[in-house]
N, C-alpha and C. Protein backbone atom coordinates (compact mmCIF):
# COMPACT_ATOMS: atom_id res chain seq x y z
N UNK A 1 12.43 42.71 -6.00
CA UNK A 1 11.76 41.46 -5.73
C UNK A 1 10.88 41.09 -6.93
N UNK A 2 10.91 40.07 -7.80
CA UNK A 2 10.37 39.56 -8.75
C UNK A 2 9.21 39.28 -8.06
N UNK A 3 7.82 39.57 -9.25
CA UNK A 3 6.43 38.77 -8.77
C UNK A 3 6.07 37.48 -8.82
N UNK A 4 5.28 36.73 -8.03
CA UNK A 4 5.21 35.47 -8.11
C UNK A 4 4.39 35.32 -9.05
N UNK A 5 4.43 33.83 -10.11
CA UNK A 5 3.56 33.64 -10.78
C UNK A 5 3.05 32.46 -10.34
N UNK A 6 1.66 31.80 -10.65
CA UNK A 6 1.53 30.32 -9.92
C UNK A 6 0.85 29.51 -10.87
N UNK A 7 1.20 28.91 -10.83
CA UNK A 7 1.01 28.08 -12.39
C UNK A 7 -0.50 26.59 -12.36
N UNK A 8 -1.23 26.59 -13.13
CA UNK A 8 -2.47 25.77 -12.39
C UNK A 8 -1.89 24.52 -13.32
N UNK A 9 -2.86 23.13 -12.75
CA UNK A 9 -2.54 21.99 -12.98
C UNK A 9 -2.78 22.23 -14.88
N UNK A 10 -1.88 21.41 -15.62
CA UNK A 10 -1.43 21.05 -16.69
C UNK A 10 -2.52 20.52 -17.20
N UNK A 11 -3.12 21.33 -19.08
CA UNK A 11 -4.28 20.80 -19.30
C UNK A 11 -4.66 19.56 -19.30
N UNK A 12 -3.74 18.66 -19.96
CA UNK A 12 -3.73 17.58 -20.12
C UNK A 12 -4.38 17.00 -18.47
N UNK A 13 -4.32 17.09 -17.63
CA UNK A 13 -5.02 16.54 -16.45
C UNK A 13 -6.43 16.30 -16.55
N UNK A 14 -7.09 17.01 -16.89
CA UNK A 14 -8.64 17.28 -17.01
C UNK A 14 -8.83 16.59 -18.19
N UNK A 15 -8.40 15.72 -19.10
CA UNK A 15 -8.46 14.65 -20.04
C UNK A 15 -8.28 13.68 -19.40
N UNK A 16 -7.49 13.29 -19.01
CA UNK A 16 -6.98 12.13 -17.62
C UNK A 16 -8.31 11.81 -17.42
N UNK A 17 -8.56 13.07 -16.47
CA UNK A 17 -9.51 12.46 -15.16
C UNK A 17 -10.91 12.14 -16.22
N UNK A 18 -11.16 13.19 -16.76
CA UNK A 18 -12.64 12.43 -17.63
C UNK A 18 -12.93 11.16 -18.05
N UNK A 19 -11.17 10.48 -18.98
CA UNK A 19 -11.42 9.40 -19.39
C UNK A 19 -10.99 8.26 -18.56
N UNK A 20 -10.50 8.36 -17.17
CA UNK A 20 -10.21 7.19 -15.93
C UNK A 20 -10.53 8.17 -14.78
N UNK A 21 -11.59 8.33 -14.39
CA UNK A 21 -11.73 9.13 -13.07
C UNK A 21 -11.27 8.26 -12.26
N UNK A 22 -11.00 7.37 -11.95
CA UNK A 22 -10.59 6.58 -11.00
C UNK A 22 -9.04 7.43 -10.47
N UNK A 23 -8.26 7.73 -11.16
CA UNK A 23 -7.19 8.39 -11.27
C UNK A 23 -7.49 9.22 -9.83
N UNK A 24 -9.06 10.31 -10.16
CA UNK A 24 -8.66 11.65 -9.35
C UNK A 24 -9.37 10.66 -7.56
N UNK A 25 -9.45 9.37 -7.52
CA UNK A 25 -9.33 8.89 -6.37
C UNK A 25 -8.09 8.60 -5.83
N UNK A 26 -7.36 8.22 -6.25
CA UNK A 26 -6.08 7.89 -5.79
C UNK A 26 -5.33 9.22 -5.25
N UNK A 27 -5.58 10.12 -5.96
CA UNK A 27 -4.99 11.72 -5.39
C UNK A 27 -5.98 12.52 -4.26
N UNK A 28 -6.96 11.83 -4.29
CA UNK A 28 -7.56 12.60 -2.85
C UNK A 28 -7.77 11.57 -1.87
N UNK A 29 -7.62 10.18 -1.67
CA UNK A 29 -7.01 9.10 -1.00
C UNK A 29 -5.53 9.19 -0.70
N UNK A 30 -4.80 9.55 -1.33
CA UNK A 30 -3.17 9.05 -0.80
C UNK A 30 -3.19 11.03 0.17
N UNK A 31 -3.69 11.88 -0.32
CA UNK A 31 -3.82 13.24 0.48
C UNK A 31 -4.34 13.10 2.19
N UNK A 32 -5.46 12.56 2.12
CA UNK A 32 -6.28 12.47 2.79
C UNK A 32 -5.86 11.51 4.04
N UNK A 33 -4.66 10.35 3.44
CA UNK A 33 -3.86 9.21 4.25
C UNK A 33 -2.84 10.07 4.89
N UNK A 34 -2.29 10.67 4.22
CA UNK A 34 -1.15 11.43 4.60
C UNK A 34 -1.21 12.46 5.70
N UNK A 35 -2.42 12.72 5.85
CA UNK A 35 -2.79 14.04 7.26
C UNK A 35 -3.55 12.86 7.72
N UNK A 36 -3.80 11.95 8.05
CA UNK A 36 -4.14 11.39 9.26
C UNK A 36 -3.27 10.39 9.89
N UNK A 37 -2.27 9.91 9.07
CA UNK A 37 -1.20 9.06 10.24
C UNK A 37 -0.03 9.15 9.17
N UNK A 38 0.91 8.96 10.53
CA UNK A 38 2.37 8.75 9.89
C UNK A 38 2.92 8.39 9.67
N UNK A 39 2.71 7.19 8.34
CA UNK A 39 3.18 5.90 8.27
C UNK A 39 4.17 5.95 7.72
N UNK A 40 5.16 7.03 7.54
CA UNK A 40 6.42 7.31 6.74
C UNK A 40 7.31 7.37 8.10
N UNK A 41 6.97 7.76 8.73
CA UNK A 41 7.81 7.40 9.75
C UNK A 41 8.35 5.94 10.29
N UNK A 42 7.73 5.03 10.33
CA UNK A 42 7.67 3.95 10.45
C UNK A 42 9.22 3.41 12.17
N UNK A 43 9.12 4.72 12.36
CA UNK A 43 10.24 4.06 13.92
C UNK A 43 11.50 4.10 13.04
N UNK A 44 11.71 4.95 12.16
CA UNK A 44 13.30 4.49 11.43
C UNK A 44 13.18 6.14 11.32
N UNK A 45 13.69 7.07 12.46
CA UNK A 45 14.13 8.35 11.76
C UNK A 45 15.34 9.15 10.91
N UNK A 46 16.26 7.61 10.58
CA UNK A 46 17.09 7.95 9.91
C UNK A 46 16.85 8.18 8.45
N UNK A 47 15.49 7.53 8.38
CA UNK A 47 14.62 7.37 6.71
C UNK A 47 14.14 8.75 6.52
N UNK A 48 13.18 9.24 7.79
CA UNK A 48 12.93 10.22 7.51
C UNK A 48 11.07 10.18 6.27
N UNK A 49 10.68 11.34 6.15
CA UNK A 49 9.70 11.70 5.16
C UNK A 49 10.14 11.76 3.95
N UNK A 50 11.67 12.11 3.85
CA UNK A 50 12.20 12.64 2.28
C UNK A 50 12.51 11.56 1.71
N UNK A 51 12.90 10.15 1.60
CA UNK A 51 13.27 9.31 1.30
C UNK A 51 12.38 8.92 0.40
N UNK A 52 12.16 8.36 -0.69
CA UNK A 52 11.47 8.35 -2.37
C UNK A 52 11.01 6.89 -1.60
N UNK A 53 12.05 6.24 -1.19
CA UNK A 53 12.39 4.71 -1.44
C UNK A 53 11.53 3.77 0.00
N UNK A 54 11.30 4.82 0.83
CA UNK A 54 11.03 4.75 2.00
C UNK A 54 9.81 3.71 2.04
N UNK A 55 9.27 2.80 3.00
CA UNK A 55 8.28 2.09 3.25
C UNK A 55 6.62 2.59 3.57
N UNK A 56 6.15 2.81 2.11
CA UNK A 56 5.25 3.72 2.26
C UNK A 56 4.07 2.63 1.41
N UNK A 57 2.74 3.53 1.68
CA UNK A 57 1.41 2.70 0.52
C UNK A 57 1.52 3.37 -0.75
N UNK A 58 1.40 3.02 -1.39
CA UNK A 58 1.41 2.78 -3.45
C UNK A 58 -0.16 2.27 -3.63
N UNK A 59 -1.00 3.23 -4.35
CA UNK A 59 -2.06 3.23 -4.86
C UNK A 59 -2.31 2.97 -6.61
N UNK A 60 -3.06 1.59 -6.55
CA UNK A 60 -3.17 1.24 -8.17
C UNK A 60 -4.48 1.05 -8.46
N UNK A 61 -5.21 0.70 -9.60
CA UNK A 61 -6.32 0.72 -10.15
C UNK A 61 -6.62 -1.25 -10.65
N UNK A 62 -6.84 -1.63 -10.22
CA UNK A 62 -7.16 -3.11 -10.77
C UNK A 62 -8.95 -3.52 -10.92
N UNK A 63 -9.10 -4.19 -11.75
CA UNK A 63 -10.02 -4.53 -12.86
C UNK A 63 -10.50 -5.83 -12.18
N UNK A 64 -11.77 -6.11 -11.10
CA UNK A 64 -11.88 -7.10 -10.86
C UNK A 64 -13.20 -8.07 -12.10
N UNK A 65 -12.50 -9.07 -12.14
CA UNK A 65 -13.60 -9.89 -13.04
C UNK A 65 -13.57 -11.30 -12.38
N UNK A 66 -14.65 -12.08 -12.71
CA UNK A 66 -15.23 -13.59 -11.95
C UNK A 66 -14.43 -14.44 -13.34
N UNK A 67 -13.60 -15.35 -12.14
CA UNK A 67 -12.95 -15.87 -13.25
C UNK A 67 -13.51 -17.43 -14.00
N UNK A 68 -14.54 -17.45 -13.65
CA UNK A 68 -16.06 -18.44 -14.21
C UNK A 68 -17.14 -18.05 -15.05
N UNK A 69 -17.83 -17.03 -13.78
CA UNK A 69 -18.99 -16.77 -14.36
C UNK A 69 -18.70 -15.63 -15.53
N UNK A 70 -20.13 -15.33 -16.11
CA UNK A 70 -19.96 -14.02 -17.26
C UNK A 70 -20.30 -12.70 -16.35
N UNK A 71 -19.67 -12.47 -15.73
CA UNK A 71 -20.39 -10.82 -14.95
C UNK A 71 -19.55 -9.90 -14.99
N UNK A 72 -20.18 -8.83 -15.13
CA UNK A 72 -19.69 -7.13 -15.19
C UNK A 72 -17.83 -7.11 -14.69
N UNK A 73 -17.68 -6.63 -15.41
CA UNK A 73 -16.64 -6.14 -14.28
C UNK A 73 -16.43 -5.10 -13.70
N UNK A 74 -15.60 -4.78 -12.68
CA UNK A 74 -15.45 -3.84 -12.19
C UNK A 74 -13.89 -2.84 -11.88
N UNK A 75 -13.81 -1.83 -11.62
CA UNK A 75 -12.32 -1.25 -12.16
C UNK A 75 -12.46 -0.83 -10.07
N UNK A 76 -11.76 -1.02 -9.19
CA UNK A 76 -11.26 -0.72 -8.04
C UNK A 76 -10.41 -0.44 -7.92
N UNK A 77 -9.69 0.61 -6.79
CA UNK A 77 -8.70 1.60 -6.12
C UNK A 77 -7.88 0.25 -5.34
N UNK A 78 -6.89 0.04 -5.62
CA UNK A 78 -6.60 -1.15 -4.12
C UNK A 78 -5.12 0.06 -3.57
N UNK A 79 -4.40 -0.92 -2.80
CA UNK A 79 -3.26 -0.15 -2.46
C UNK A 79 -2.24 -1.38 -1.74
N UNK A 80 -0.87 -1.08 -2.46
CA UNK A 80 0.13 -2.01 -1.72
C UNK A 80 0.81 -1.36 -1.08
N UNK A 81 1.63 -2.10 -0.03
CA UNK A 81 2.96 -1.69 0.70
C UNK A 81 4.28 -1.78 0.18
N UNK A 82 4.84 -0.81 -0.49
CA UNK A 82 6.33 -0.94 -1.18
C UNK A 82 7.37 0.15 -0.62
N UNK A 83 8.61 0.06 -0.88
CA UNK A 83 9.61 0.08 -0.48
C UNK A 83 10.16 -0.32 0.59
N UNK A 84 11.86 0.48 1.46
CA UNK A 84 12.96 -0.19 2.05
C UNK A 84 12.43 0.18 3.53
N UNK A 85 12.66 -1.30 4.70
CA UNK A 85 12.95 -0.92 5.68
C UNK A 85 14.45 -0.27 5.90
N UNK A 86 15.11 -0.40 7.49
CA UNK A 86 16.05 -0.06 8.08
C UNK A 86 17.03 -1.69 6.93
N UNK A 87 18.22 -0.97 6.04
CA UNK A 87 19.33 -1.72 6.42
C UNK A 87 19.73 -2.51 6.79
N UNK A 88 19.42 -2.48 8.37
CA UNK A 88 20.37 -3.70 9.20
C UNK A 88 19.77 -4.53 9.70
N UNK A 89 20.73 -5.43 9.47
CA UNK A 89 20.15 -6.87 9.68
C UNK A 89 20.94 -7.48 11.02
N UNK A 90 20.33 -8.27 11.89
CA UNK A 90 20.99 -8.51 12.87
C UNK A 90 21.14 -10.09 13.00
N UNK A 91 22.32 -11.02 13.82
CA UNK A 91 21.79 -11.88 13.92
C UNK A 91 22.68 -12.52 15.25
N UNK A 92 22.04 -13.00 16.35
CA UNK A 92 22.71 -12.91 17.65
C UNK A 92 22.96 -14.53 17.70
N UNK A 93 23.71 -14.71 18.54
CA UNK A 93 23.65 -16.47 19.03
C UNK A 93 22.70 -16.50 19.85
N UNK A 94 22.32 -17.72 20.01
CA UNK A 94 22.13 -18.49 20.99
C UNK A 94 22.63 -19.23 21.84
N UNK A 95 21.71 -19.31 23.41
CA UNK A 95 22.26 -20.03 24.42
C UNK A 95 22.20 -21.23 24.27
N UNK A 96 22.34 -22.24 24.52
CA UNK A 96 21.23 -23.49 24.93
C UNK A 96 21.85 -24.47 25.57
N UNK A 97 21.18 -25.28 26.43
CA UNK A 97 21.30 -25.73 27.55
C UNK A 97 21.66 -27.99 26.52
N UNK A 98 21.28 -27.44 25.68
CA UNK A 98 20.86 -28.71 25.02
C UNK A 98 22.41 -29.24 24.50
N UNK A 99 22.48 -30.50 24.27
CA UNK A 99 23.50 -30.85 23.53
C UNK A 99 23.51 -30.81 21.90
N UNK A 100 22.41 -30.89 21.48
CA UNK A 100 22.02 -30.42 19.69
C UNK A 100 21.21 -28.88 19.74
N UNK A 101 22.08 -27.73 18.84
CA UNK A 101 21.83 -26.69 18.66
C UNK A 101 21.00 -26.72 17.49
N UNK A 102 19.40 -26.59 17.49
CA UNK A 102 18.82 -26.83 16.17
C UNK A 102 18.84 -25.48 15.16
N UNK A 103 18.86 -24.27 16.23
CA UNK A 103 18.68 -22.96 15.62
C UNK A 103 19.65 -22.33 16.18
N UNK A 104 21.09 -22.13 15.62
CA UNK A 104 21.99 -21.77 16.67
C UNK A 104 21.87 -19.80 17.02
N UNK A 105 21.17 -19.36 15.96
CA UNK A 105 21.10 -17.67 15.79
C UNK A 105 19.76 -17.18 15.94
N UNK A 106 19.58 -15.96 16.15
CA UNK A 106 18.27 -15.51 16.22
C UNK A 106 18.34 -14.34 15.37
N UNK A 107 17.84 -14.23 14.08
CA UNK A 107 17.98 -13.21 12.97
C UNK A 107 17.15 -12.38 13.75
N UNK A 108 17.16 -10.77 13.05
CA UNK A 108 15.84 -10.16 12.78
C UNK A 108 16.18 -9.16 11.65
N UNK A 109 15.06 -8.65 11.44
CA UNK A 109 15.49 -7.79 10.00
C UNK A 109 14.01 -7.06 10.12
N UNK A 110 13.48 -5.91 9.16
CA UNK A 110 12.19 -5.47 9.23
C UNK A 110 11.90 -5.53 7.72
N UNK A 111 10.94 -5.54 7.64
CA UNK A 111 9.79 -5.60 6.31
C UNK A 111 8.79 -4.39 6.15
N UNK A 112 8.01 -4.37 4.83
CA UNK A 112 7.69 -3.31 4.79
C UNK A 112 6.31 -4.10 4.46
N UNK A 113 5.34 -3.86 5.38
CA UNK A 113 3.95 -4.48 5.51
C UNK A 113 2.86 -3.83 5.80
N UNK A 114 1.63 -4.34 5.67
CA UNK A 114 0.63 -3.54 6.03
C UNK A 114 0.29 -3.28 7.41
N UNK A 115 0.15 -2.29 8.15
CA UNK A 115 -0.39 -2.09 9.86
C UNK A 115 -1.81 -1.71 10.07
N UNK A 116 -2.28 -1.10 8.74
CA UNK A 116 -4.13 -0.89 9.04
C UNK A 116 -4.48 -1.04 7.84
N UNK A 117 -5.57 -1.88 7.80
CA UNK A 117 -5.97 -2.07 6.50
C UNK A 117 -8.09 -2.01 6.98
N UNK A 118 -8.39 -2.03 5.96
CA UNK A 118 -10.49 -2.19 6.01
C UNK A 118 -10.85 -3.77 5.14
N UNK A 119 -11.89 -3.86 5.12
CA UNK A 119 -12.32 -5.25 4.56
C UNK A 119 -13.44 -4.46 3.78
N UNK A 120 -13.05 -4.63 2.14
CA UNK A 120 -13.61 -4.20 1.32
C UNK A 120 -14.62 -5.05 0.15
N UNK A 121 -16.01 -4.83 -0.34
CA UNK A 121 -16.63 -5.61 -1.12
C UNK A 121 -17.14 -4.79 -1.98
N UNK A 122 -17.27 -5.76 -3.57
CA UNK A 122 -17.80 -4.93 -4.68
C UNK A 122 -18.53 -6.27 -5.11
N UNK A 123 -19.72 -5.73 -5.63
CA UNK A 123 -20.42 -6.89 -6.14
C UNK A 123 -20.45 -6.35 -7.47
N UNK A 124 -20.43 -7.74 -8.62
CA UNK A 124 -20.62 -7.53 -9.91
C UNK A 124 -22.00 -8.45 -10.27
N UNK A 125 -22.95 -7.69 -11.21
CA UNK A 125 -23.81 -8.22 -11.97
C UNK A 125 -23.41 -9.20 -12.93
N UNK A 126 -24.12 -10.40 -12.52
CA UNK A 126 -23.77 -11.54 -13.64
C UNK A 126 -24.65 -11.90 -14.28
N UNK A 127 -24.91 -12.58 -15.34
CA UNK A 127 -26.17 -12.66 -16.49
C UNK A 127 -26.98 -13.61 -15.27
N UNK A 128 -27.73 -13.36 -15.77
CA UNK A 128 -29.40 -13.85 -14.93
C UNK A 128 -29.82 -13.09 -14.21
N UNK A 129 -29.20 -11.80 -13.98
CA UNK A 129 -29.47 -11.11 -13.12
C UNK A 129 -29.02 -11.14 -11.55
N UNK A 130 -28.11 -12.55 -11.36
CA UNK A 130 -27.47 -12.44 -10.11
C UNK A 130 -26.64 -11.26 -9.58
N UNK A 131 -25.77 -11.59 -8.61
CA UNK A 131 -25.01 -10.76 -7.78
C UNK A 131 -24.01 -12.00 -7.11
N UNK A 132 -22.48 -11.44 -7.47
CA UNK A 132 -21.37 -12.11 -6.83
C UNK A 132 -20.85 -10.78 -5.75
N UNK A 133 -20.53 -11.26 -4.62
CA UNK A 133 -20.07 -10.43 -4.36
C UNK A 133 -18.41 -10.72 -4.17
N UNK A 134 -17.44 -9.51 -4.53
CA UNK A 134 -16.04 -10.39 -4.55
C UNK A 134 -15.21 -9.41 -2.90
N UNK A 135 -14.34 -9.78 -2.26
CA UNK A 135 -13.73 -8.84 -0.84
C UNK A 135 -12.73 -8.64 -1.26
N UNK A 136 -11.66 -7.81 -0.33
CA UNK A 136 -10.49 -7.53 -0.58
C UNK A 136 -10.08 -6.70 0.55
N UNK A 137 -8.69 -6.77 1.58
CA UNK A 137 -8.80 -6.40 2.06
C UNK A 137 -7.83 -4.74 1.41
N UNK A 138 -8.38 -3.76 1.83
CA UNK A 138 -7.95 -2.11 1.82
C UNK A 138 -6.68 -1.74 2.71
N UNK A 139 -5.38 -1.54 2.05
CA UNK A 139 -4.45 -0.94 2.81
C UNK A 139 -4.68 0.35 2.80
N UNK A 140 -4.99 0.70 4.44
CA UNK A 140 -4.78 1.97 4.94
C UNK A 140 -4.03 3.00 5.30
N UNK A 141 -2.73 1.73 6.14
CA UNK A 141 -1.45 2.56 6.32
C UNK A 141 -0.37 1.51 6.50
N UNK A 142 1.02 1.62 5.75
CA UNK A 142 2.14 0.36 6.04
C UNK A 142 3.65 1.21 7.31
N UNK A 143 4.02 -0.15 7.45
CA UNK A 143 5.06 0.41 8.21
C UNK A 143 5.98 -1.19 8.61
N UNK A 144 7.01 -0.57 9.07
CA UNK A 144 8.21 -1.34 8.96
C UNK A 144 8.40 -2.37 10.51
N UNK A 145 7.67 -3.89 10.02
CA UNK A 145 7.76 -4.62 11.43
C UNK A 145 8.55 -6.20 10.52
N UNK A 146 9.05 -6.45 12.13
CA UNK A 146 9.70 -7.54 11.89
C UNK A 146 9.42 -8.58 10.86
N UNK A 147 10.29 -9.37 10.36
CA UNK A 147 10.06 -10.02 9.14
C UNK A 147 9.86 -11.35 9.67
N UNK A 148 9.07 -12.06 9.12
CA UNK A 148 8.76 -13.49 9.95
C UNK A 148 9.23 -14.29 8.89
């Protein structure tokens, strides 16, 4: 039986994080999402957890600035909803009682959207000493609902 060896994170990481710490948020946020709900599941167990492509949250770093005034800016964590629902697409007839059929089918299909999100604010310092404050809302967890 060969010994195990275990190999620690790659130096280059600890340069990363010094010069964009923002970075080592996104890795203890997307951890931290992941043991409290199961938004990879999303009601499609043919997708499964293993699926790369799957309808999951994607964590990025964006740079908010006032697109007027002169104030600070600021660098924030946001998070989108990307990749594939289910495949199939359905699309049934309709009945109708009417002599003009305006909508003769009833599609449905699923999307890959947000299901919990927070209402988030950062205020930036602007010359005079004010305060803007700017919102945004925080995706928490996405999952795969009908497409409107």
């Amino acid at each position: 039986m060969k010994p195990s060896i275990s190999v620690g994170p790659p130096s280059g990481l600890l340069l990363v994080l010094m010069c964009c710490p923002l970075l080592g948020l996104i890795q203890s946020a997307s951890s931290s999402s992941s043991s409290s709900s199961k938004a990879g599941d999303n009601g499609h167990p043919h997708l499964g957890d293993t699926d790369p492509e799957r309808c999951m949250r994607h964590h990025f770093v964006e740079t908010i600035t006032h697109p007027i005034y002169k104030c600070n800016s600021k660098m924030v964590l946001l998070a989108r909803c990307e990749g594939h629902c289910s495949h199939t697409t359905r699309s049934d007839p309709l009945i109708s009682f009417s002599s003009v059929l305006k909508q003769p089918f009833k599609s449905t299909c699923s999307c890959c959207r947000p299901h919990t999100s927070k209402l988030k604010a950062v205020r930036l310092r602007c010359a005079g000493g004010t305060r803007i404050t700017a919102t945004y809302r925080y995706i928490l967890a996405c999952n795969c609902e009908e497409c409107s």
